[in-house]
C-alpha atoms as a PDB file:
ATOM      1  CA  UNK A   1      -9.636  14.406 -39.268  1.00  0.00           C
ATOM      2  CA  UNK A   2      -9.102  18.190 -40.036  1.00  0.00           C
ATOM      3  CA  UNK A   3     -11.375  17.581 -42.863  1.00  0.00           C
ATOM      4  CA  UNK A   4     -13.913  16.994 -40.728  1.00  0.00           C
ATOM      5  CA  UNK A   5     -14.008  20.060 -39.974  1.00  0.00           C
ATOM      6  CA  UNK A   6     -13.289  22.055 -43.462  1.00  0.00           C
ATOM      7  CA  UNK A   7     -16.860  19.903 -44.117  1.00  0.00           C
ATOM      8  CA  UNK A   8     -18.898  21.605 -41.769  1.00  0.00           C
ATOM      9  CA  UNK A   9     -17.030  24.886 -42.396  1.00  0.00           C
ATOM     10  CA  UNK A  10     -18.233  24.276 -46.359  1.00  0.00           C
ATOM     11  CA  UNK A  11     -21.914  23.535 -45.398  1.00  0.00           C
ATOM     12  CA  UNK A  12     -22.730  26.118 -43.662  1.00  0.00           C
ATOM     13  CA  UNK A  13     -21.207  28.400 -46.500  1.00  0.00           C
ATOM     14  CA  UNK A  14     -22.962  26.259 -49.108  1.00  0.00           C
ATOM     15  CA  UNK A  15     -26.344  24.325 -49.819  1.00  0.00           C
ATOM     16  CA  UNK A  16     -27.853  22.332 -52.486  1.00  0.00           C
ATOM     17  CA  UNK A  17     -31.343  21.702 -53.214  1.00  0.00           C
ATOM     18  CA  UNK A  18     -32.695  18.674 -51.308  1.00  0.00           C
ATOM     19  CA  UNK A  19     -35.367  16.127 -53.092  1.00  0.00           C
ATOM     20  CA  UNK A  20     -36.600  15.055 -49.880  1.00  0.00           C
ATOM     21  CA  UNK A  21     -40.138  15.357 -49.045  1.00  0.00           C
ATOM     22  CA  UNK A  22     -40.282  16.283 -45.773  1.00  0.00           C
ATOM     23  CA  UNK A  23     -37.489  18.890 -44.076  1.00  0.00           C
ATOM     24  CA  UNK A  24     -38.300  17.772 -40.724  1.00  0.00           C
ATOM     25  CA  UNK A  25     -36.963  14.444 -40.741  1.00  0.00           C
ATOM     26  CA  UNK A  26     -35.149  13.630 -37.690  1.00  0.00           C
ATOM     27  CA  UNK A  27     -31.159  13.162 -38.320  1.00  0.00           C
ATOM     28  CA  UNK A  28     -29.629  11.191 -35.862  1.00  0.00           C
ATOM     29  CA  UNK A  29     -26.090  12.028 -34.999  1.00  0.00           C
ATOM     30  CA  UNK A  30     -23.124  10.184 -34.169  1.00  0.00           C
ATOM     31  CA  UNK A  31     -22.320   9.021 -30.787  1.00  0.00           C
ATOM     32  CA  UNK A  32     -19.376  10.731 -30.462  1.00  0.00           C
ATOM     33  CA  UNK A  33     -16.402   8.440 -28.511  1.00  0.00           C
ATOM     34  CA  UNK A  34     -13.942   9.720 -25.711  1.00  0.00           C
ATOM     35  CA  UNK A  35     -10.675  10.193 -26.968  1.00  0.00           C
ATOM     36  CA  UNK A  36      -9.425   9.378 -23.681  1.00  0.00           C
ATOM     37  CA  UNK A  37     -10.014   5.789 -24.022  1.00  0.00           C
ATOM     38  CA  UNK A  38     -10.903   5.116 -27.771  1.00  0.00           C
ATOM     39  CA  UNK A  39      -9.406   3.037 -30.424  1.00  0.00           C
ATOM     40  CA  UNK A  40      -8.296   4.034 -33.987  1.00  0.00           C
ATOM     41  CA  UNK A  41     -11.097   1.616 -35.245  1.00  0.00           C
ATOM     42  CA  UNK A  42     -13.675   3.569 -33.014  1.00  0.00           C
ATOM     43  CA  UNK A  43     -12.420   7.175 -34.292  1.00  0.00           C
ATOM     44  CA  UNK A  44     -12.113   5.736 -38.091  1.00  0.00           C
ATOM     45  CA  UNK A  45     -15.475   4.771 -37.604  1.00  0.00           C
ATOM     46  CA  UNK A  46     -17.056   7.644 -36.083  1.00  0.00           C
ATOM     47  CA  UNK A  47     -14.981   9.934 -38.709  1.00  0.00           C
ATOM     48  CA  UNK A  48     -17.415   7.959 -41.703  1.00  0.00           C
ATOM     49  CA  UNK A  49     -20.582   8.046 -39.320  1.00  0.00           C
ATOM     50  CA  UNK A  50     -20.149  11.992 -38.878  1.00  0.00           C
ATOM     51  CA  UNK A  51     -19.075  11.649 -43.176  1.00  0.00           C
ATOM     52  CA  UNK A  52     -22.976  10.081 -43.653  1.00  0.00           C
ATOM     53  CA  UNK A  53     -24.471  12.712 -40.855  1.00  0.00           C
ATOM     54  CA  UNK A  54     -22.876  15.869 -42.917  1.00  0.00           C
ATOM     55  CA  UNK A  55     -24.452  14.744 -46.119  1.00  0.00           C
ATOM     56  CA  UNK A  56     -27.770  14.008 -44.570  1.00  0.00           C
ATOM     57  CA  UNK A  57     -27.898  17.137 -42.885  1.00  0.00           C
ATOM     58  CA  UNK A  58     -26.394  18.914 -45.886  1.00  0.00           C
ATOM     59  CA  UNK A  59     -29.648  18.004 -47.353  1.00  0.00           C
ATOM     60  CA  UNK A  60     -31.891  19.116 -45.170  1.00  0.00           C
ATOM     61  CA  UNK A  61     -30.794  22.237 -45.224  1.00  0.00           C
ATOM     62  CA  UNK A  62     -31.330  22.479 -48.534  1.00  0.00           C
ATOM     63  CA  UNK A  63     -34.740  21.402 -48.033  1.00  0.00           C
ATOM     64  CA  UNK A  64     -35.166  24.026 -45.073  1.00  0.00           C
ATOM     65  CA  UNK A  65     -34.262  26.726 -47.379  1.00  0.00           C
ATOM     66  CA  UNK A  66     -36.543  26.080 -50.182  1.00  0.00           C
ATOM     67  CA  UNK A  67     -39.164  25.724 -47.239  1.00  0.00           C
ATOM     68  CA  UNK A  68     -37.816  29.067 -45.993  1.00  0.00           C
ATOM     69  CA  UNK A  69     -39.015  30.965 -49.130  1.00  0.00           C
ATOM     70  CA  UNK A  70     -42.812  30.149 -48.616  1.00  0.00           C
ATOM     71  CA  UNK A  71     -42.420  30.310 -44.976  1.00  0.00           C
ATOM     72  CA  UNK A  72     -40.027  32.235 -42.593  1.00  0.00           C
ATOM     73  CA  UNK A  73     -40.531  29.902 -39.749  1.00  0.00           C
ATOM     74  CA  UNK A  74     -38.628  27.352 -41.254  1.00  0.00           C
ATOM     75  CA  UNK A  75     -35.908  29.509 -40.519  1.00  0.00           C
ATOM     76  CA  UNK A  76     -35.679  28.316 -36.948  1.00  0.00           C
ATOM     77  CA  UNK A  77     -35.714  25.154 -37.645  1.00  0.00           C
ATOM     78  CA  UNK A  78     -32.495  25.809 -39.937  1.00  0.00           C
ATOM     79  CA  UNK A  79     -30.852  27.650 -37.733  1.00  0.00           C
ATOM     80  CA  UNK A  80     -31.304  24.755 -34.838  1.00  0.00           C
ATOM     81  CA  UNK A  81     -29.405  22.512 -37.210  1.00  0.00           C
ATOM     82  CA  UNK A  82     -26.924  25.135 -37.835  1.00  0.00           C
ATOM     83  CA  UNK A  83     -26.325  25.071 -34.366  1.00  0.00           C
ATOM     84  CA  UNK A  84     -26.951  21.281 -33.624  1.00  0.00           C
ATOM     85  CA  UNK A  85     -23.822  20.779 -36.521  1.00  0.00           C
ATOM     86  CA  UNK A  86     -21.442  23.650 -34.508  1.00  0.00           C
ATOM     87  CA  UNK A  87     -22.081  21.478 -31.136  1.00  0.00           C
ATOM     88  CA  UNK A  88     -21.419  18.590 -32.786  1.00  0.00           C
ATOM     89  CA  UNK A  89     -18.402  19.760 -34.876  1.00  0.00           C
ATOM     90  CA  UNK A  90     -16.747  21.161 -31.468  1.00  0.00           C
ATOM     91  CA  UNK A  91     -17.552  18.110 -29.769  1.00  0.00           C
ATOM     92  CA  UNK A  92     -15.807  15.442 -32.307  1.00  0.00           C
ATOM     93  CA  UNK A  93     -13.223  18.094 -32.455  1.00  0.00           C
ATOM     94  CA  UNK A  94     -12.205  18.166 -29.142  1.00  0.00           C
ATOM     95  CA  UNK A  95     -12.027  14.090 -28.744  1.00  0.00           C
ATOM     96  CA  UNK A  96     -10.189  14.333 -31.787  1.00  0.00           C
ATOM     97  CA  UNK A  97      -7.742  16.199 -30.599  1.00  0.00           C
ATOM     98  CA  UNK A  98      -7.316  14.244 -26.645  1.00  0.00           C
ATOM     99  CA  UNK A  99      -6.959  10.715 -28.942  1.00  0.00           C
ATOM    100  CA  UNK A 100      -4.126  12.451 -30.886  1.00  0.00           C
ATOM    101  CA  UNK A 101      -2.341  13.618 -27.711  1.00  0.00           C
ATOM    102  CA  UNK A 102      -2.999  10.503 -26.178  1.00  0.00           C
ATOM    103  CA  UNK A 103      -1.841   8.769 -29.272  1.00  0.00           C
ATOM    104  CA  UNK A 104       0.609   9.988 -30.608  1.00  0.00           C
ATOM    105  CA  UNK A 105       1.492   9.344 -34.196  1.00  0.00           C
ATOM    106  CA  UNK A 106      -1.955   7.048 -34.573  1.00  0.00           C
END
């Protein structure tokens, strides 16, 4: 799960060009469980939706700053992912961490 994390750390530091056409597709991000009451399967699952949502979003950054050379506005719209990915990060994160201490050893 603490990989999770490393991943967003490495793509904010790091971008590669995206082939997609259009930077402002919508990305849809995980529903994000409670850790309170969720099951391994749930978390294991959630851990390769947020997996899919990284790359996806990895890209359109990458589209967002080839955008962001012919046109500075696009640089709000990158940095509203940026920040969309550190809610989200914080958010899985934090469940993370109440299924661990509420499962020990899972």
């Amino acid at each position: 799960m603490k990989k999770i994390a490393l991943a967003f750390a490495a793509v904010m530091m790091m971008s590669t060009p995206a082939f997609a056409d259009d930077c402002d597709n919508p990305l849809t991000a995980p529903e994000i469980p409670s850790g309170e009451s969720s099951t391994k399967e749930q978390m294991t699952t959630v851990q390769s939706q947020m997996k899919a949502y990284l790359a996806a979003t990895q890209e359109q950054m990458g589209c967002l700053e080839i955008a962001m050379k012919k046109d500075k506005k696009a640089s709000s719209k990158y940095n509203d992912v940026v920040e969309d990915m550190q809610k989200l990060a914080a958010k899985y994160n934090k469940e993370v961490r109440t299924f661990k201490e509420k499962n020990p050893g899972a």
